[in-house]
C-alpha atoms as a PDB file:
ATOM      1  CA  UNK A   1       0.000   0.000   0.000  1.00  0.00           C
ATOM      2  CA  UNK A   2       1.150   3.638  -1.013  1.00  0.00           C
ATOM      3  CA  UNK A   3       0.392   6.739   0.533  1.00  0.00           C
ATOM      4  CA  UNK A   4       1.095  10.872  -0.139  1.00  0.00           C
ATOM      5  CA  UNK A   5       0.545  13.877   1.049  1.00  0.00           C
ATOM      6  CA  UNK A   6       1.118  17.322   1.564  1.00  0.00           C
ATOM      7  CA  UNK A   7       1.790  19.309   4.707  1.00  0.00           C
ATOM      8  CA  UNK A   8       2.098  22.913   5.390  1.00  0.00           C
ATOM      9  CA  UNK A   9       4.863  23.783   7.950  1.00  0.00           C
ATOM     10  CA  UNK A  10       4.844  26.354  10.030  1.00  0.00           C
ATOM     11  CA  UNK A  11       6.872  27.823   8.745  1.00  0.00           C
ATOM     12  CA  UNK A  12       4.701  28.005   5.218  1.00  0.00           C
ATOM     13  CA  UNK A  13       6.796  25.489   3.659  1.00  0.00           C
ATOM     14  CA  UNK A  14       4.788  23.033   1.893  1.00  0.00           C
ATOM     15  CA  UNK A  15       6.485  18.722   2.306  1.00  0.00           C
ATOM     16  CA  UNK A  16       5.302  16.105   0.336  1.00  0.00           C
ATOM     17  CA  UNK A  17       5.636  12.918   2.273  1.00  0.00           C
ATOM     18  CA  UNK A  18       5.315   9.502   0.829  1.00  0.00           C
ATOM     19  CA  UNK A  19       4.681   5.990   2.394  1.00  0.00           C
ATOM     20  CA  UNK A  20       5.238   2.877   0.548  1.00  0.00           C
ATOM     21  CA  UNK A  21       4.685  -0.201   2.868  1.00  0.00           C
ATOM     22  CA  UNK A  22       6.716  -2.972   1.578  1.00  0.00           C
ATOM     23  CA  UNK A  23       6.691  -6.505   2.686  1.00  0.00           C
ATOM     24  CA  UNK A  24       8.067  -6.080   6.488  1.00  0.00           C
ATOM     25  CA  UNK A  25       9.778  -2.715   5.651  1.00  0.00           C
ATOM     26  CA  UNK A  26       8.397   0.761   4.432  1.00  0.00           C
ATOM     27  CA  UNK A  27      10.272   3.308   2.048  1.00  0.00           C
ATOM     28  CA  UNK A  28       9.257   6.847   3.266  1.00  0.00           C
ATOM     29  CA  UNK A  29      10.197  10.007   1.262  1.00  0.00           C
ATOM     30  CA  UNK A  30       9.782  13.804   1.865  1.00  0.00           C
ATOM     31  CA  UNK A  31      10.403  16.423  -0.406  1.00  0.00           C
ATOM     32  CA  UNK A  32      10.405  20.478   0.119  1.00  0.00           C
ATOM     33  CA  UNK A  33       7.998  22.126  -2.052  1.00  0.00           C
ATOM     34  CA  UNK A  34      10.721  24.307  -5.027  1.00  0.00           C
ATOM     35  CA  UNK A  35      13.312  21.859  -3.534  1.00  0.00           C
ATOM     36  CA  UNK A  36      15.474  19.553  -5.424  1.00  0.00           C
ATOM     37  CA  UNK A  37      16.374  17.312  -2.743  1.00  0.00           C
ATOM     38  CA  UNK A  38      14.447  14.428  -1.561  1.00  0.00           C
ATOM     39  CA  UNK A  39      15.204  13.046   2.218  1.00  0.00           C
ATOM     40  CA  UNK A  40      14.347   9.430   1.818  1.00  0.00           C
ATOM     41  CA  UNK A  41      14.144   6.354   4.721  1.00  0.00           C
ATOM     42  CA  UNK A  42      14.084   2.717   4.801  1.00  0.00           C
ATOM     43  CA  UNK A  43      12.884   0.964   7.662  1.00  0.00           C
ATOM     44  CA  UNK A  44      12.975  -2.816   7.992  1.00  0.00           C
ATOM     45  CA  UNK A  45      10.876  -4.779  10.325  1.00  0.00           C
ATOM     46  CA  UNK A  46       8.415  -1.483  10.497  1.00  0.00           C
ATOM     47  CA  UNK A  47       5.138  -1.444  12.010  1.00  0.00           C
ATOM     48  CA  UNK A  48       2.936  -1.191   8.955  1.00  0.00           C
ATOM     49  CA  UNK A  49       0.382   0.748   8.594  1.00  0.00           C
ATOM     50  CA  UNK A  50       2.681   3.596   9.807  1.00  0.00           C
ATOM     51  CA  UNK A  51       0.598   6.680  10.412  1.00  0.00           C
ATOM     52  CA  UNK A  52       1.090   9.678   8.844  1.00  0.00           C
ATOM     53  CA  UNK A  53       2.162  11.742  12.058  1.00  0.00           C
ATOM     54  CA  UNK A  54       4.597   8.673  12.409  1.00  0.00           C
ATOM     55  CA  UNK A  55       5.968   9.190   8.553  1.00  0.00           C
ATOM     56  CA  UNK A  56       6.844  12.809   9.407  1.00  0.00           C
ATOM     57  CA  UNK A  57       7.840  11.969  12.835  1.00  0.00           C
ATOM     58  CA  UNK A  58      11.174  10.835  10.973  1.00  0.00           C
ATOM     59  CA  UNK A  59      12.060  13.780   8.782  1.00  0.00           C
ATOM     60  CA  UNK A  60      11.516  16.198  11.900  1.00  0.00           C
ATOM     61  CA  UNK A  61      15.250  16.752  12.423  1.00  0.00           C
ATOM     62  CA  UNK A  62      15.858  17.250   8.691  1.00  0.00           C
ATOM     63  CA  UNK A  63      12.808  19.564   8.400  1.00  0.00           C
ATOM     64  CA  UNK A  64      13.566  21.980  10.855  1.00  0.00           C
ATOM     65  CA  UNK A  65      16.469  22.639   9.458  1.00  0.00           C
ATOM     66  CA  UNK A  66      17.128  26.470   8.060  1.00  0.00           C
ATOM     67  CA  UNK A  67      16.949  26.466   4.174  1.00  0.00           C
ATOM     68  CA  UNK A  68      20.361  26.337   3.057  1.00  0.00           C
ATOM     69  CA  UNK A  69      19.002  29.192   0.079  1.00  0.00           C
ATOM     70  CA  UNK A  70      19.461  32.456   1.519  1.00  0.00           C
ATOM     71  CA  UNK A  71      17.009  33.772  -0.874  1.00  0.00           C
ATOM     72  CA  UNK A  72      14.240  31.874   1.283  1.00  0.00           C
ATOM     73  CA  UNK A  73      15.821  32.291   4.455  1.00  0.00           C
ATOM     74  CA  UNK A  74      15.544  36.159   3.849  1.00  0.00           C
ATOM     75  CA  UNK A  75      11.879  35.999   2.491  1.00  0.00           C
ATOM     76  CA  UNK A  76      10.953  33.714   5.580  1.00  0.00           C
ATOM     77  CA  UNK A  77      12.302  36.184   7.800  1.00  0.00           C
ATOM     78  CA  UNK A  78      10.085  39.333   5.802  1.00  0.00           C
ATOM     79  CA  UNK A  79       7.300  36.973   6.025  1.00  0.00           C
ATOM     80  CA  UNK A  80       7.658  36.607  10.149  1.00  0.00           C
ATOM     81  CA  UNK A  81       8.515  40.696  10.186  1.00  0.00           C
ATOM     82  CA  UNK A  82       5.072  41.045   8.453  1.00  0.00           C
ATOM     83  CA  UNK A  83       2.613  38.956  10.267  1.00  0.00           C
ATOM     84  CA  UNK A  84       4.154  40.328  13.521  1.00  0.00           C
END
């Protein structure tokens, strides 16, 4: 069984996650909206059906990373100046 979705961060960042259950392991992806890379997992011997809230439990660290594009670093920070 497959599964994918979009999230919107906080942070206004959009994520599409991905869950493919595989025979006793899952392959979970999520991707950055504008972003080219894609932060990818294997688990073997996983608990399938993982939830969703347990597919992007695993990116969290990766996700709340700052952008590495100063571009949308600065334009995140005009965005938080604005709504303040």
């Amino acid at each position: 069984m497959s599964d994918e979705w979009i999230k919107t961060l906080a942070d206004r960042r959009r994520v599409k996650f991905t869950n493919q259950e595989l025979d006793e392991s899952a392959f979970l992806t999520a991707q950055v909206e504008g972003n080219k890379v894609v932060y990818s997992i294997v688990l073997s011997n996983a608990k399938n059906p993982l939830s969703r809230e347990e597919v992007e439990n695993h990116f969290e660290d990766e996700l709340s990373k700052v952008s590495p594009n100063p571009k949308l670093s600065l334009l995140r920070a005009s965005r938080q100046r604005q709504e303040r």
